[in-house]
Protein backbone atom coordinates (compact mmCIF):
# COMPACT_ATOMS: atom_id res chain seq x y z
CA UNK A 1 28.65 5.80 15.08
CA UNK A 2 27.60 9.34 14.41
CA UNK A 3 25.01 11.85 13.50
CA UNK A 4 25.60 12.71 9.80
CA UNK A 5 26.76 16.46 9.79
CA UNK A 6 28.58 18.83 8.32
CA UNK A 7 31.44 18.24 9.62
CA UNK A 8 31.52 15.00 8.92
CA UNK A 9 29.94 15.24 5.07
CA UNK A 10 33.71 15.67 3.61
CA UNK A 11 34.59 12.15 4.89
CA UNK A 12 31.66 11.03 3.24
CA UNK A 13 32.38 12.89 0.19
CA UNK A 14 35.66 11.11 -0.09
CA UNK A 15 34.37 7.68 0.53
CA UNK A 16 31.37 8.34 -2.75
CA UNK A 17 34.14 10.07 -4.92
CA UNK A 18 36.61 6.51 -4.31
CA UNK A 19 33.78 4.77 -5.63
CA UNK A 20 32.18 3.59 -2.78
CA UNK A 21 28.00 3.38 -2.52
CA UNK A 22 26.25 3.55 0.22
CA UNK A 23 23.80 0.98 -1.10
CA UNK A 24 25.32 -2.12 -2.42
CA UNK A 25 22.13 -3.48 -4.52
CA UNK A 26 23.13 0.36 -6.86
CA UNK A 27 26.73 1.04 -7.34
CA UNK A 28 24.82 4.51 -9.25
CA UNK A 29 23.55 6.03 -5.82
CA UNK A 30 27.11 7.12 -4.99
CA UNK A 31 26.79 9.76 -7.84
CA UNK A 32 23.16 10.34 -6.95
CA UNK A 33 24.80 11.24 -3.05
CA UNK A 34 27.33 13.53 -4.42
CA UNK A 35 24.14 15.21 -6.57
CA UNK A 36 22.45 15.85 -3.80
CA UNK A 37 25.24 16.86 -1.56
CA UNK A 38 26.58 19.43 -4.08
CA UNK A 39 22.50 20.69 -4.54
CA UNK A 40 21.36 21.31 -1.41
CA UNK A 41 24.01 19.95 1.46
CA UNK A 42 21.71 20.99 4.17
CA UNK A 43 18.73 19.64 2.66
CA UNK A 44 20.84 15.99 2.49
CA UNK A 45 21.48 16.12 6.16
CA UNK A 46 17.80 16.60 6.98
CA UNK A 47 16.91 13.72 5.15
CA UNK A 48 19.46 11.41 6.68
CA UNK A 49 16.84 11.52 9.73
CA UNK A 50 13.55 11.09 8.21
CA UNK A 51 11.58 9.54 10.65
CA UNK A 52 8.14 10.99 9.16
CA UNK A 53 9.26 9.65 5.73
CA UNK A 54 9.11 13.09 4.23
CA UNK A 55 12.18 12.85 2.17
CA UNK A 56 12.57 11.98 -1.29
CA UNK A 57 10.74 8.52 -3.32
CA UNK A 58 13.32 5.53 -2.96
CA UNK A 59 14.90 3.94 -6.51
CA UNK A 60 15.04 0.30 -6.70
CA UNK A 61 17.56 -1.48 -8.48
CA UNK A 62 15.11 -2.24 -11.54
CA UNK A 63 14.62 1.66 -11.53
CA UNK A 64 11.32 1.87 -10.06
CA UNK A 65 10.69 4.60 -6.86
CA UNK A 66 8.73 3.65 -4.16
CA UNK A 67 7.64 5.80 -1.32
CA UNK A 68 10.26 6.40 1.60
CA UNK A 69 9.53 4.94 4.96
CA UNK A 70 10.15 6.58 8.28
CA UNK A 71 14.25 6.01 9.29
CA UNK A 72 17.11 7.51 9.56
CA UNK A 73 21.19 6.67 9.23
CA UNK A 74 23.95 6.94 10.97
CA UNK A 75 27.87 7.16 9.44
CA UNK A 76 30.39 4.39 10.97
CA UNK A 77 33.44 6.85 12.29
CA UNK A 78 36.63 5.96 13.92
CA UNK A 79 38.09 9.73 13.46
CA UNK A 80 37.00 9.12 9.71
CA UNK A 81 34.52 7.90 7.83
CA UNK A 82 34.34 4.34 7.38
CA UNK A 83 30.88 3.16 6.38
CA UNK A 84 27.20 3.85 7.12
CA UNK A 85 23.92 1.99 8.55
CA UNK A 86 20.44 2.42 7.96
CA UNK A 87 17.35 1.44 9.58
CA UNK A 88 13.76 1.60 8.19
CA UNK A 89 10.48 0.74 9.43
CA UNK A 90 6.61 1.42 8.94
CA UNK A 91 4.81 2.87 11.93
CA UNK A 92 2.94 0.31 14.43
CA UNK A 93 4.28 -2.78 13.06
CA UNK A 94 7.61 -4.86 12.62
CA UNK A 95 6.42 -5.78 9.08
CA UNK A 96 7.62 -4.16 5.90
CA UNK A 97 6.59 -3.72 2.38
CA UNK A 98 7.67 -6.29 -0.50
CA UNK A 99 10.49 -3.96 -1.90
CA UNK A 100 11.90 -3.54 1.19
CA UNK A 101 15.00 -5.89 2.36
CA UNK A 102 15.33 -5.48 6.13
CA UNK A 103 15.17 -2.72 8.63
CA UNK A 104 18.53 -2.37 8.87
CA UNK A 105 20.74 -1.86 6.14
CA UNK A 106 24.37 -1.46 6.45
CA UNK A 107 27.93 -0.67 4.24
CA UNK A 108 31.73 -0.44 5.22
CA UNK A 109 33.99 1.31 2.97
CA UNK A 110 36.28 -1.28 1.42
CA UNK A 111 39.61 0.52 3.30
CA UNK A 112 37.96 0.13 6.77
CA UNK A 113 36.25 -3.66 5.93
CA UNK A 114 37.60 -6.20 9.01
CA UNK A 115 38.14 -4.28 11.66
CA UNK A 116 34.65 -4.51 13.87
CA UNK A 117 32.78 -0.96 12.12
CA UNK A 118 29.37 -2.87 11.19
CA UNK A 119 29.37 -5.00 13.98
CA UNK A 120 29.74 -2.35 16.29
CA UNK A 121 27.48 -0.32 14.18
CA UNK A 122 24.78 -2.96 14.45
CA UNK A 123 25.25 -3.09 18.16
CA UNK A 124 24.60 0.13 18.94
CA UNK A 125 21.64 0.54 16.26
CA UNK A 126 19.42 -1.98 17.77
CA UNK A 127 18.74 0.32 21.05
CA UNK A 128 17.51 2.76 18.48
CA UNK A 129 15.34 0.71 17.07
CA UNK A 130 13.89 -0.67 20.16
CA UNK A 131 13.03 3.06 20.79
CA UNK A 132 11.52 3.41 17.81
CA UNK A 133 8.80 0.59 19.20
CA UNK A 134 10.21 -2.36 17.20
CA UNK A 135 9.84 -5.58 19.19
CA UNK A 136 12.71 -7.22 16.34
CA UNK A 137 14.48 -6.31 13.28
CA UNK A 138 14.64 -8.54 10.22
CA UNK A 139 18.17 -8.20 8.23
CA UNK A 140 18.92 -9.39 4.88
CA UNK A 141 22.36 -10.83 3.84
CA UNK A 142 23.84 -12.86 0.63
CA UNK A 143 24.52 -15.92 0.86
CA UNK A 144 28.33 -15.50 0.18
CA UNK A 145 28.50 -12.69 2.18
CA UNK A 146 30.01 -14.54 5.43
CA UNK A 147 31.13 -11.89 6.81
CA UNK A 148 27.73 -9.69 6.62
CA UNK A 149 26.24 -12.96 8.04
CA UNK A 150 29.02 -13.13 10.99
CA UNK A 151 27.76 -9.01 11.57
CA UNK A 152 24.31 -10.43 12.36
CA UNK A 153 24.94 -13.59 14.24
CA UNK A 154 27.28 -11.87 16.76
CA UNK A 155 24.20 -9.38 17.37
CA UNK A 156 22.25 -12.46 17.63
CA UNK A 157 20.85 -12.69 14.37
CA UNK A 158 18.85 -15.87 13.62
CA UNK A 159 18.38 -17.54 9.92
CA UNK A 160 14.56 -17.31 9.12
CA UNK A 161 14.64 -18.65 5.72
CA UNK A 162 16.72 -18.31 2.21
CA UNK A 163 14.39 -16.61 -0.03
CA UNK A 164 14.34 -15.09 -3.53
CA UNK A 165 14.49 -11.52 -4.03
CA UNK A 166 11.54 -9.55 -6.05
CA UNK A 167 12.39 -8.17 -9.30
CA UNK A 168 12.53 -5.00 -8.28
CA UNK A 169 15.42 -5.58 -5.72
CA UNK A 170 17.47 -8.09 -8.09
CA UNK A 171 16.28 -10.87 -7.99
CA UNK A 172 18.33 -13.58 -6.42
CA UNK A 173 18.70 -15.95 -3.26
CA UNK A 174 19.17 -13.83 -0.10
CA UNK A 175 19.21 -15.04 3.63
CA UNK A 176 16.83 -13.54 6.43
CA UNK A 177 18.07 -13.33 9.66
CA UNK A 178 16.06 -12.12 12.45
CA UNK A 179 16.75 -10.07 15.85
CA UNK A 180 14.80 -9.86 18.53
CA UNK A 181 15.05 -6.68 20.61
CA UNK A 182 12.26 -7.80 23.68
């Protein structure tokens, strides 16, 4: 796992220009990415690590923004880029707002998929997070999505419930699994 930077932002512009998103609920960010990149490439790096929430209004999948929340991301990288991982969270408590999924959010490329990037990834986010005062992490997967659910269980991930997704993030059954970091 790395530090987005600029020597590392080429990788990344590969993976978005193959058609690969960085958020899997809106194939559309990719091109949104490679906006922003081409726009202002240092102003993209800043807000990779946003932990006052300063950055730019988040789009849901219905199309509606919402306020960002304090996080940052990191890029999966095994001498290339392979995928990256997210986490989110609102200051002073492990609860989140209605439109938001999970803490932690996280994508492999679909050349790099099944070789250990977002579990390793995951491992080595949840000391961050622990910094960042959160006593656990909640973590959404899909129900088919075995292998996203395998990620989270080998980090020791536990099922809280199967619950529908709002509106404004799909709709949908989803799976919450929860890690405790105390």
């Amino acid at each position: 796992m790395v530090i987005p930077s600029p020597e590392h932002v080429p990788g990344y512009i590969d993976a978005l220009q193959r058609r690969w998103s960085p958020d899997t609920t809106r194939p559309a960010a990719a091109a949104e990415e490679l906006q922003r990149i081409e726009a202002d490439p240092e102003h993209f790096l800043r807000e990779m690590d946003d932990r006052e929430a300063r950055g730019s209004a988040i789009t849901l999948v219905n199309g509606t923004t919402v306020p960002r929340l304090p996080g940052f991301r990191r890029w999966m990288w095994d001498g290339e880029f392979c995928g990256s991982i997210g986490l989110r969270w609102q200051p002073g408590t492990t609860e989140l707002p209605a439109h938001c999924l999970g803490h932690i959010g996280y994508t492999v490329v679909p050349w790099k998929r099944n070789r250990g990037h977002a579990t390793d990834a995951l491992r080595q986010m949840l000391p961050l997070a622990r910094a960042e005062g959160l006593s656990s992490v909640d973590i959404v997967a899909e129900p088919d999505n075995l292998v996203s659910q395998r990620v989270i269980q080998t980090n020791g991930g536990m099922l809280v419930e199967e619950f529908t997704k709002t509106e404004a993030n799909g709709g949908g059954t989803a799976l919450l699994y929860r890690i405790r970091l105390s």
